[in-house]
N, C-alpha and C. Protein backbone atom coordinates (compact mmCIF):
# COMPACT_ATOMS: atom_id res chain seq x y z
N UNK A 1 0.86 -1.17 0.00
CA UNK A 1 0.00 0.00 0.00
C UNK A 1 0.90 1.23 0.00
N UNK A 2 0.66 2.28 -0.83
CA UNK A 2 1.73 3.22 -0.64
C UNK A 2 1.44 4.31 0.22
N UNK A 3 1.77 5.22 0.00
CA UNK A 3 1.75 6.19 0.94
C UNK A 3 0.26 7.01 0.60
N UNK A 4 -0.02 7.79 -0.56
CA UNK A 4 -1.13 8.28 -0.39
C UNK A 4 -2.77 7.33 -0.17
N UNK A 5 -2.37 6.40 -0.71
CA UNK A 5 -3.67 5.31 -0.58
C UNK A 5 -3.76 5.27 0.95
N UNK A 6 -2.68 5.04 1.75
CA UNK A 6 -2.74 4.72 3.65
C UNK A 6 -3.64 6.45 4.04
N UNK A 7 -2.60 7.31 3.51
CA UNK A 7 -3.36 8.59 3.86
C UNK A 7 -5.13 8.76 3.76
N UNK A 8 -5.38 8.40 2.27
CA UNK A 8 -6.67 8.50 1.70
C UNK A 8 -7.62 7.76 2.89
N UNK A 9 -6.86 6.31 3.28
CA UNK A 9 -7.95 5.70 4.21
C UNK A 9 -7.93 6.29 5.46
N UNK A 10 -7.10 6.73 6.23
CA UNK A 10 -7.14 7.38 7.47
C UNK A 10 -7.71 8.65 7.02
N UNK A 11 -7.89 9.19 5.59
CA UNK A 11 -8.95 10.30 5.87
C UNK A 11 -10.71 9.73 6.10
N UNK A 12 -10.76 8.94 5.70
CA UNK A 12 -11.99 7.98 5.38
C UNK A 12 -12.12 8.00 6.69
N UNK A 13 -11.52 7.26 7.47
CA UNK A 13 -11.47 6.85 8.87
C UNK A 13 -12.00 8.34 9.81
N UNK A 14 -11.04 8.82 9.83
CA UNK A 14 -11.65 10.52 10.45
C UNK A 14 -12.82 11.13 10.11
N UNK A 15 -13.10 11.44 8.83
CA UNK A 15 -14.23 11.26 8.48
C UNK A 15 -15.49 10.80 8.99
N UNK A 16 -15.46 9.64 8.77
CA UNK A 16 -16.67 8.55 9.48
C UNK A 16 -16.45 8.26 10.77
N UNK A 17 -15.53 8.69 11.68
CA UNK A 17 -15.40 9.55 13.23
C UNK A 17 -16.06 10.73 13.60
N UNK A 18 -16.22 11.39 12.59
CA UNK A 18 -16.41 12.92 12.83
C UNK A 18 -15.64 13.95 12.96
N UNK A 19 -14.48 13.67 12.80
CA UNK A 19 -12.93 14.10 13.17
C UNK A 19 -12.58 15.34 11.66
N UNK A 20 -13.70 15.90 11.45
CA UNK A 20 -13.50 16.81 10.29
C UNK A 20 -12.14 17.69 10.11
N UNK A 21 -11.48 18.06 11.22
CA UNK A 21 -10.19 18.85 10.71
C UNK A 21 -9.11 17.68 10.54
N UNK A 22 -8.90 17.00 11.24
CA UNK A 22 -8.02 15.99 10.80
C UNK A 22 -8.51 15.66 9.42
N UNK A 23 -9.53 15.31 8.64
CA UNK A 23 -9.69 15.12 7.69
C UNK A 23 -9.42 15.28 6.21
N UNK A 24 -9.56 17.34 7.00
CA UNK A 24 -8.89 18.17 6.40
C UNK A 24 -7.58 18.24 5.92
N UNK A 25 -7.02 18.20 7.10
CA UNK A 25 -5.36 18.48 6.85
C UNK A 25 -5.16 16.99 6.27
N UNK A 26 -5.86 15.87 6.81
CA UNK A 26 -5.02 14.88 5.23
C UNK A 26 -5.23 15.16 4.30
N UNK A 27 -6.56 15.60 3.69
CA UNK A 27 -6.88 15.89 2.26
C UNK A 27 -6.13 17.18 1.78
N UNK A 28 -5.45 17.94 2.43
CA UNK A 28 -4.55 18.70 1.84
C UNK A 28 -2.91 18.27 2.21
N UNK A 29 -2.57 17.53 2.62
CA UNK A 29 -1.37 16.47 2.73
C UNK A 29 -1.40 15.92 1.24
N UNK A 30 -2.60 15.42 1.21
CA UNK A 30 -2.73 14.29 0.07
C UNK A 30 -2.74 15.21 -1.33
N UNK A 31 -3.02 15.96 -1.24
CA UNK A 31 -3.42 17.13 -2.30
C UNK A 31 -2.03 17.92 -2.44
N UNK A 32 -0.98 18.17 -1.76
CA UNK A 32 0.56 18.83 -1.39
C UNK A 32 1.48 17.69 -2.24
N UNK A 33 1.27 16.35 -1.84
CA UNK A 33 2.16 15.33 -2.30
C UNK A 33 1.90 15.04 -4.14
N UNK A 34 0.59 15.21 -4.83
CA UNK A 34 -0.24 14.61 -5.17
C UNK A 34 0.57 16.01 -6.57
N UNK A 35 0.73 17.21 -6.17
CA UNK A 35 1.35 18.03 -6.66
C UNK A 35 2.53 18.55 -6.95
N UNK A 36 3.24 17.52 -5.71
CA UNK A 36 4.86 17.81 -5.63
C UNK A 36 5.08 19.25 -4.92
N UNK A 37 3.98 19.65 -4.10
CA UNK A 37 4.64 20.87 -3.49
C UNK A 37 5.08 20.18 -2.31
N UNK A 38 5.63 19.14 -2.27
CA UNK A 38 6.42 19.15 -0.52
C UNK A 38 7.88 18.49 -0.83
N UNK A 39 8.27 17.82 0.53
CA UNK A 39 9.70 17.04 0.27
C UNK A 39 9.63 15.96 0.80
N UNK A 40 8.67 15.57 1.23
CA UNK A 40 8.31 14.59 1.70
C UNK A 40 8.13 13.13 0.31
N UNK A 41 9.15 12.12 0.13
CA UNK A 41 8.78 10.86 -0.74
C UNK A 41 8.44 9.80 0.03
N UNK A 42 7.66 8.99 -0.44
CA UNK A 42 7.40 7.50 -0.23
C UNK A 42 8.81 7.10 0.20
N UNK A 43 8.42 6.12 1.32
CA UNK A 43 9.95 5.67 1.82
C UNK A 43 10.33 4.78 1.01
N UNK A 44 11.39 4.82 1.15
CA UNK A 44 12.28 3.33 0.19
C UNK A 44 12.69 2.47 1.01
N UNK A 45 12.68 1.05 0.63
CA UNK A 45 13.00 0.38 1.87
C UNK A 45 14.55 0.18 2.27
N UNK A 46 15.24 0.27 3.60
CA UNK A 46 16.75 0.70 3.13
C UNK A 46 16.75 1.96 3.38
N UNK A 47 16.33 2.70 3.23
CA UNK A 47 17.16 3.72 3.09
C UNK A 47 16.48 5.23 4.76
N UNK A 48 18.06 5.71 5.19
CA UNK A 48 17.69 6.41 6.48
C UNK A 48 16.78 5.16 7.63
N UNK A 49 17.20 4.70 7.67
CA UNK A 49 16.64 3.94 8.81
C UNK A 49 15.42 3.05 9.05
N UNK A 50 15.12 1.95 9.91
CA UNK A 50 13.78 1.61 9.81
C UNK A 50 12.78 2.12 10.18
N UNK A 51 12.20 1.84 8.86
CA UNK A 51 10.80 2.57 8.99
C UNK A 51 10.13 3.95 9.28
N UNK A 52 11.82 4.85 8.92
CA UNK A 52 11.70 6.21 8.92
C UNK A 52 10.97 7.01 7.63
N UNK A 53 10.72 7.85 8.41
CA UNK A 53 10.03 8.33 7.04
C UNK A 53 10.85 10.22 7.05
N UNK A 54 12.13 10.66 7.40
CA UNK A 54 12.35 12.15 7.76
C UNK A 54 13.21 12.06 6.44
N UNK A 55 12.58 13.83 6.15
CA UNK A 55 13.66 14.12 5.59
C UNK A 55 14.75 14.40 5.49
N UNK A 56 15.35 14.54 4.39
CA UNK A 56 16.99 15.06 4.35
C UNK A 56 17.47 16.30 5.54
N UNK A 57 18.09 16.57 6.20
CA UNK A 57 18.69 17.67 7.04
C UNK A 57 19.48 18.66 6.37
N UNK A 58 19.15 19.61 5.39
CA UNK A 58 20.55 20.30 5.23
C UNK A 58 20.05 21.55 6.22
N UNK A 59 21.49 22.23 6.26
CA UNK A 59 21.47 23.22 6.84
C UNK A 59 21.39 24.88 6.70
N UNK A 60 20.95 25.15 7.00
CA UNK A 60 21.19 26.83 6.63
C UNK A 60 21.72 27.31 6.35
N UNK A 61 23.02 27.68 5.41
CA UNK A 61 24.49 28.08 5.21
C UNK A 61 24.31 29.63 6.16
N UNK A 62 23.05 30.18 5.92
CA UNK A 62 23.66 31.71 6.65
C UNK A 62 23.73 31.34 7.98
N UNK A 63 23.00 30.54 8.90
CA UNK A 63 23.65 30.33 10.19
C UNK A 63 24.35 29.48 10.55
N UNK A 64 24.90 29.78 11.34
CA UNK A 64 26.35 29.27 11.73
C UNK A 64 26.02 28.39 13.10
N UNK A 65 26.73 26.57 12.96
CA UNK A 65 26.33 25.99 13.92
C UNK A 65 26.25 26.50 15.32
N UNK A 66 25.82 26.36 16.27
CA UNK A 66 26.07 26.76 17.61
C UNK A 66 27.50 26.32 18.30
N UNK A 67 28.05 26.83 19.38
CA UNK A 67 29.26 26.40 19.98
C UNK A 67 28.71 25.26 21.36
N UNK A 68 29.91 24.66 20.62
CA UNK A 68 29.55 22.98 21.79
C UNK A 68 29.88 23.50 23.33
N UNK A 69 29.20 22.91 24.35
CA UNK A 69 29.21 23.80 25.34
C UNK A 69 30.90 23.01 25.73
N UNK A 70 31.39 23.41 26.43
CA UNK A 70 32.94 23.12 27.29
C UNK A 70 32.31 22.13 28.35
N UNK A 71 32.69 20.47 28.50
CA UNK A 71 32.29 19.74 29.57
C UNK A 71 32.79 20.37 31.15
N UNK A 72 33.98 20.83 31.23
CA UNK A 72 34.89 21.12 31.91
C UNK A 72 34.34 22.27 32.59
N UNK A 73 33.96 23.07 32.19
CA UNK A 73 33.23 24.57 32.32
C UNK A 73 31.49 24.48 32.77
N UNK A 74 30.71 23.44 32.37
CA UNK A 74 29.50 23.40 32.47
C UNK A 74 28.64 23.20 33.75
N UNK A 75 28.10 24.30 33.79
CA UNK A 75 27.64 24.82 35.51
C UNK A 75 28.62 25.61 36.60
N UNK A 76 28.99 26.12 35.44
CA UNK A 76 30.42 27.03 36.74
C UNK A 76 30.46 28.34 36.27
N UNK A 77 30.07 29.03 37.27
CA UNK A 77 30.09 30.66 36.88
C UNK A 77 31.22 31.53 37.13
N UNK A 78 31.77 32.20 36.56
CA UNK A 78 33.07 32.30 36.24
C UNK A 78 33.19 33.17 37.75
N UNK A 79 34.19 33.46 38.39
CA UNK A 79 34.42 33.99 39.10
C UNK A 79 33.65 33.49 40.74
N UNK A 80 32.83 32.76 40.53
CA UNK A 80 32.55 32.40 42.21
C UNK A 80 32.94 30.79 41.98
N UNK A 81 33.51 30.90 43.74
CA UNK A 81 34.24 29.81 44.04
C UNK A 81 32.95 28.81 44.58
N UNK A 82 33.34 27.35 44.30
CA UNK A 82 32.64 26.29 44.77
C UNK A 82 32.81 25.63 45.60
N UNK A 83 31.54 25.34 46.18
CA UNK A 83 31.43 24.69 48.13
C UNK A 83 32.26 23.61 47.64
N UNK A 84 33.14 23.19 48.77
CA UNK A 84 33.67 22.02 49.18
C UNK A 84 32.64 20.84 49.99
């Protein structure tokens, strides 16, 4: 079963719950994919992990990673001394 057919039935499902906004937002999930406006593909099997379904991670080039905190330093405020 692929991916939008599973979607289509869990809209069915909500639906015939009464669950009208959930319904919604699948039928425009399904309607996003259905168009290629997202980044989201059908998983492949193999590939990124089991049974993952995330996308790719790139990063932001204009920001700049964060700084790793110092183990050595962490919870110590500079200048006051610590109870013995």
């Amino acid at each position: 079963m692929g991916m939008i057919e599973d979607l289509e039935r869990r809209m069915a499902q909500a639906a015939e719950a009464g669950d009208f906004e959930t319904a919604a937002t699948l039928r425009d999930a399904i309607a996003r994919i259905r168009s290629g406006d997202t980044n989201f593909v059908e998983q492949k099997p193999g590939r990124m992990g089991l049974g993952s379904s995330q996308e790719r991670y790139v990063p932001d080039p204009n920001k700049p990673l964060p700084k790793k905190p110092d183990p050595m330093t962490t919870g110590h405020k500079p200048g006051v001394r610590r109870a013995r």
